[in-house]
C-alpha atoms as a PDB file:
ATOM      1  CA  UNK A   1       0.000   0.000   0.000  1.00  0.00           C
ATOM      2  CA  UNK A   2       1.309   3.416  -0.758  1.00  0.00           C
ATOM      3  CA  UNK A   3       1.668   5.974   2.021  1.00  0.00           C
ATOM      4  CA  UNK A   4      -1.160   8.682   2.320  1.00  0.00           C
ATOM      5  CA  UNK A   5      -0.752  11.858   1.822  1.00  0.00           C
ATOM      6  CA  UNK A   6      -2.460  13.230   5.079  1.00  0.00           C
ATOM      7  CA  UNK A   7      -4.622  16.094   4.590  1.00  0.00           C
ATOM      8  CA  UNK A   8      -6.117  18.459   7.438  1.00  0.00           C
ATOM      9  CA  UNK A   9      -9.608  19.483   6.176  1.00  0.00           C
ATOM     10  CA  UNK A  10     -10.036  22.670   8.691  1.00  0.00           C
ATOM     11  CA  UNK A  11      -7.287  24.356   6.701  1.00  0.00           C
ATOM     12  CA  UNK A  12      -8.381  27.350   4.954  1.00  0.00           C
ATOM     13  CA  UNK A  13     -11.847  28.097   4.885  1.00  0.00           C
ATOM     14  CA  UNK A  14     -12.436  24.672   6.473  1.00  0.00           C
ATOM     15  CA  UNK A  15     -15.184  24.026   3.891  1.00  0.00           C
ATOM     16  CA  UNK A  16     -15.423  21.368   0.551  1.00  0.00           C
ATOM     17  CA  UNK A  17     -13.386  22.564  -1.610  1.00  0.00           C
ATOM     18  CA  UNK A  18     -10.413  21.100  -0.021  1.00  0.00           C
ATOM     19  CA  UNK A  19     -11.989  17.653  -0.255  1.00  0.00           C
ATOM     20  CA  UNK A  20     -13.456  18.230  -3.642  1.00  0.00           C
ATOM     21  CA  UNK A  21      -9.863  19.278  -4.568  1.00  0.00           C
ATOM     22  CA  UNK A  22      -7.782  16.108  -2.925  1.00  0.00           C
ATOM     23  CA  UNK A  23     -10.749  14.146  -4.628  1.00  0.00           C
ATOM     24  CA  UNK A  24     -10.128  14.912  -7.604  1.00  0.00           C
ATOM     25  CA  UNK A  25      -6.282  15.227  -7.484  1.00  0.00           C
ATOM     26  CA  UNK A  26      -6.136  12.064  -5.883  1.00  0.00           C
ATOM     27  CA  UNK A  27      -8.480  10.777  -8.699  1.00  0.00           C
ATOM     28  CA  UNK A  28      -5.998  11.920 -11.517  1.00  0.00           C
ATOM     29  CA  UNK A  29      -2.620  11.336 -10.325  1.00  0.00           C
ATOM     30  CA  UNK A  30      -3.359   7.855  -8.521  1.00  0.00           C
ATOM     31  CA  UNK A  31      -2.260   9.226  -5.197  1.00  0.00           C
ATOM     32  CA  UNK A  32      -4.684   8.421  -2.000  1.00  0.00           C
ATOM     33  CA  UNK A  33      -5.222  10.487   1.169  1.00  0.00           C
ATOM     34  CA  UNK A  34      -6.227  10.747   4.607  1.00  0.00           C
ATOM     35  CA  UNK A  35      -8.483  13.774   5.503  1.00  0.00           C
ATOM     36  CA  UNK A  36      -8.928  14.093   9.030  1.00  0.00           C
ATOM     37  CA  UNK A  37     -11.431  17.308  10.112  1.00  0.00           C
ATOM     38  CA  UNK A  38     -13.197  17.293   7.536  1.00  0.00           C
ATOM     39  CA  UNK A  39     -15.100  20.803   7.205  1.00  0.00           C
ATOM     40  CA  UNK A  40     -14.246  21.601  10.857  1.00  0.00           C
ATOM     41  CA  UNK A  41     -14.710  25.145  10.245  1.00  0.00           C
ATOM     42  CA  UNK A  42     -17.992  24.816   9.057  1.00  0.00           C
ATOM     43  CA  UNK A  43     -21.121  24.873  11.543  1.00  0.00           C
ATOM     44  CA  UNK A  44     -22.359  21.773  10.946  1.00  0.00           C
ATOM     45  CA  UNK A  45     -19.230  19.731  10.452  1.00  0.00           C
ATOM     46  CA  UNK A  46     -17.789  16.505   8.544  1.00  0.00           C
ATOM     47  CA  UNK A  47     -19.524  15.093   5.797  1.00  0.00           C
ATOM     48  CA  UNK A  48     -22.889  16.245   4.406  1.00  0.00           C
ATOM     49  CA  UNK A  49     -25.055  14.904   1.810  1.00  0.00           C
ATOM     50  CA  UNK A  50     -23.582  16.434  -1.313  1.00  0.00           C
ATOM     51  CA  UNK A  51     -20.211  15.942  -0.092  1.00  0.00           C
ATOM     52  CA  UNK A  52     -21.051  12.569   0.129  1.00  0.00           C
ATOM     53  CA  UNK A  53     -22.175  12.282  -3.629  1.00  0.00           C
ATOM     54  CA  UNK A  54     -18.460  13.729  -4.710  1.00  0.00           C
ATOM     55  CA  UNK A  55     -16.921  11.315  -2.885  1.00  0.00           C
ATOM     56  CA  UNK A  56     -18.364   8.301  -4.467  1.00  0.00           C
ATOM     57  CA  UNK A  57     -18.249   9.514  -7.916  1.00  0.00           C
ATOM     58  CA  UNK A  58     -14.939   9.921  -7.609  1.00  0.00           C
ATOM     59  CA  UNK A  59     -14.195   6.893  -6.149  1.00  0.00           C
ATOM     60  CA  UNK A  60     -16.634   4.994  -9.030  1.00  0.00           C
ATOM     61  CA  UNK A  61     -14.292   7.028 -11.763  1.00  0.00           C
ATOM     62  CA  UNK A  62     -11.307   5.182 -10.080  1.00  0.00           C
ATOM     63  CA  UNK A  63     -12.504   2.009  -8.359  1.00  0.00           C
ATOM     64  CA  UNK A  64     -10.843   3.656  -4.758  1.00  0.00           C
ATOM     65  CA  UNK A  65     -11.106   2.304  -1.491  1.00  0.00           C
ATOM     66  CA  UNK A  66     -13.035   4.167   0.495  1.00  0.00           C
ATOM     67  CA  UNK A  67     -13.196   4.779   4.277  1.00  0.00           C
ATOM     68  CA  UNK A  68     -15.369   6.902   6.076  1.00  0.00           C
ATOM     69  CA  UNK A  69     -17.707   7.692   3.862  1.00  0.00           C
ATOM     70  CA  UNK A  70     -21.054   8.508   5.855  1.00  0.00           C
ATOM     71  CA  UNK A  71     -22.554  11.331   6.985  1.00  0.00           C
ATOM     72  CA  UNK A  72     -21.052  13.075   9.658  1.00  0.00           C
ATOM     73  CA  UNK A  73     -17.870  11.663   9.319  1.00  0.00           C
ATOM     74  CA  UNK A  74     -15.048  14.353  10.474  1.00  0.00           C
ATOM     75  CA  UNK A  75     -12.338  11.543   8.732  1.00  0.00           C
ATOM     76  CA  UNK A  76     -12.010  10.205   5.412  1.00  0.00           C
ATOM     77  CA  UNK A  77      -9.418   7.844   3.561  1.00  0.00           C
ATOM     78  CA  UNK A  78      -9.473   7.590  -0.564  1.00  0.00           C
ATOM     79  CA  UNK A  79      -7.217   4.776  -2.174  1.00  0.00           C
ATOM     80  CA  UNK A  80      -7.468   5.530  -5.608  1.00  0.00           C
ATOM     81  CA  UNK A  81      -7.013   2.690  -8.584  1.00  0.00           C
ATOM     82  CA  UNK A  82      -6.901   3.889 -12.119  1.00  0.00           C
ATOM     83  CA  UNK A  83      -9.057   6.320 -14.109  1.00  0.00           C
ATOM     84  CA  UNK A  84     -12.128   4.045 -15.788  1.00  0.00           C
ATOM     85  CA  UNK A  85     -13.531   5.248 -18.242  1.00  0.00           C
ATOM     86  CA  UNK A  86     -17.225   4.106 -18.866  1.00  0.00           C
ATOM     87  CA  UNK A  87     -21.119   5.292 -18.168  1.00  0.00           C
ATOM     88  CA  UNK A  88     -21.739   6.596 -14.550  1.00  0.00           C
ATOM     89  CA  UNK A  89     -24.606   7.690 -13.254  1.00  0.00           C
ATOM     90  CA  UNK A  90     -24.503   9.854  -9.940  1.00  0.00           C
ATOM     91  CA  UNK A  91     -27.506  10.872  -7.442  1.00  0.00           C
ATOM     92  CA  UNK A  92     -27.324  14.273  -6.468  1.00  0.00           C
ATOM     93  CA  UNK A  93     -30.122  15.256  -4.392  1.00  0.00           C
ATOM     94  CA  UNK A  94     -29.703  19.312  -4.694  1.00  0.00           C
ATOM     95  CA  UNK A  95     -29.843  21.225  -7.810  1.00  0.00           C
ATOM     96  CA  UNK A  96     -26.607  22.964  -6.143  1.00  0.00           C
ATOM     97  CA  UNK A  97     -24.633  20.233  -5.865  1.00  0.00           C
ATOM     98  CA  UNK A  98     -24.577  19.125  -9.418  1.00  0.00           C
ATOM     99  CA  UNK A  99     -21.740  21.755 -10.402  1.00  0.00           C
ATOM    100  CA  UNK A 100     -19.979  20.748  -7.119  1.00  0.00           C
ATOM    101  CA  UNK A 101     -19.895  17.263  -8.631  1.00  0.00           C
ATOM    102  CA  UNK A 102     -18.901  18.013 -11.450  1.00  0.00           C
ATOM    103  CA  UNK A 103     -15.965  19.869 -10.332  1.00  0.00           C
ATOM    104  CA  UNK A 104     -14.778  16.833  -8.775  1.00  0.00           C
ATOM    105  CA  UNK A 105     -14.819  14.456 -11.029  1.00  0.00           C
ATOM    106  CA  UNK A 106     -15.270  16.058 -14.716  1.00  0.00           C
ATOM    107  CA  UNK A 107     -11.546  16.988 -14.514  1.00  0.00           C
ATOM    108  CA  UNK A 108     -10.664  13.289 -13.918  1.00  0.00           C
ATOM    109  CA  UNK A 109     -12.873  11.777 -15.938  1.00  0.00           C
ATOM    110  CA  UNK A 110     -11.084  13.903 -18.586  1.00  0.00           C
ATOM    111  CA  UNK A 111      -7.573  11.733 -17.860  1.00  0.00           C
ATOM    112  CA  UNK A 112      -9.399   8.593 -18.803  1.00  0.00           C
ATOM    113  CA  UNK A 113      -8.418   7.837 -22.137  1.00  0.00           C
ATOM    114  CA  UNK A 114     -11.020   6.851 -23.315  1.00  0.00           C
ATOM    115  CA  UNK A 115     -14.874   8.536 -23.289  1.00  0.00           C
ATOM    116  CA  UNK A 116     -16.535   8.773 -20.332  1.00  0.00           C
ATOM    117  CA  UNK A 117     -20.647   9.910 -19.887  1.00  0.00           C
ATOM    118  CA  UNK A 118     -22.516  10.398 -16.728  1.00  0.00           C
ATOM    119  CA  UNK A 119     -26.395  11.098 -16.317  1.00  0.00           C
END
């Protein structure tokens, strides 16, 4: 197993974006990470719903391990395996959250090789 890059998710604004970032990053270049307080800076913290969503798109682009991955959770580890191309097909709950999706795993998606469609 390769080492994990570990990631504290109250840095910055403490929101997402850093974990929509190291998703898709981690999507792209193959290289997995540990997130540990994640969106402490926010008032309800850890995962919520939409964040939820990002995570396992990205991790269906890449077949990654996942850990963590409920709601609430202030801790999150993402193995990623290669890019895989294919048809995906992600439930996002809140007409907000599409673009946030997107942004995670559009970029990475793009790396596949080969096409790629989601609905």
């Amino acid at each position: 197993m390769a080492r994990l890059i570990p990631i504290d998710g109250s840095e910055g604004e403490g929101g997402g974006q850093i974990l929509r970032t190291a998703l898709c990053l981690a999507s792209v270049t193959g290289q997995g990470f540990q997130m540990t307080r994640v969106r402490a800076g926010r008032m309800r913290p850890g995962l919520r719903p939409q964040h939820l969503v990002a995570l396992r798109a990205a991790a269906m682009a890449c077949g990654a391990r996942v850990g963590g991955a409920f709601e609430g959770s202030p801790d999150i580890r993402f193995e990623p395996g290669p890019l895989v191309p294919g048809q995906f097909r992600f439930e996002i709950a809140t007409p907000g959250a599409v673009t946030l999706v997107l942004q995670t795993v559009l970029p990475a998606l793009s790396m596949a090789g080969a096409p790629a469609r989601w609905r």
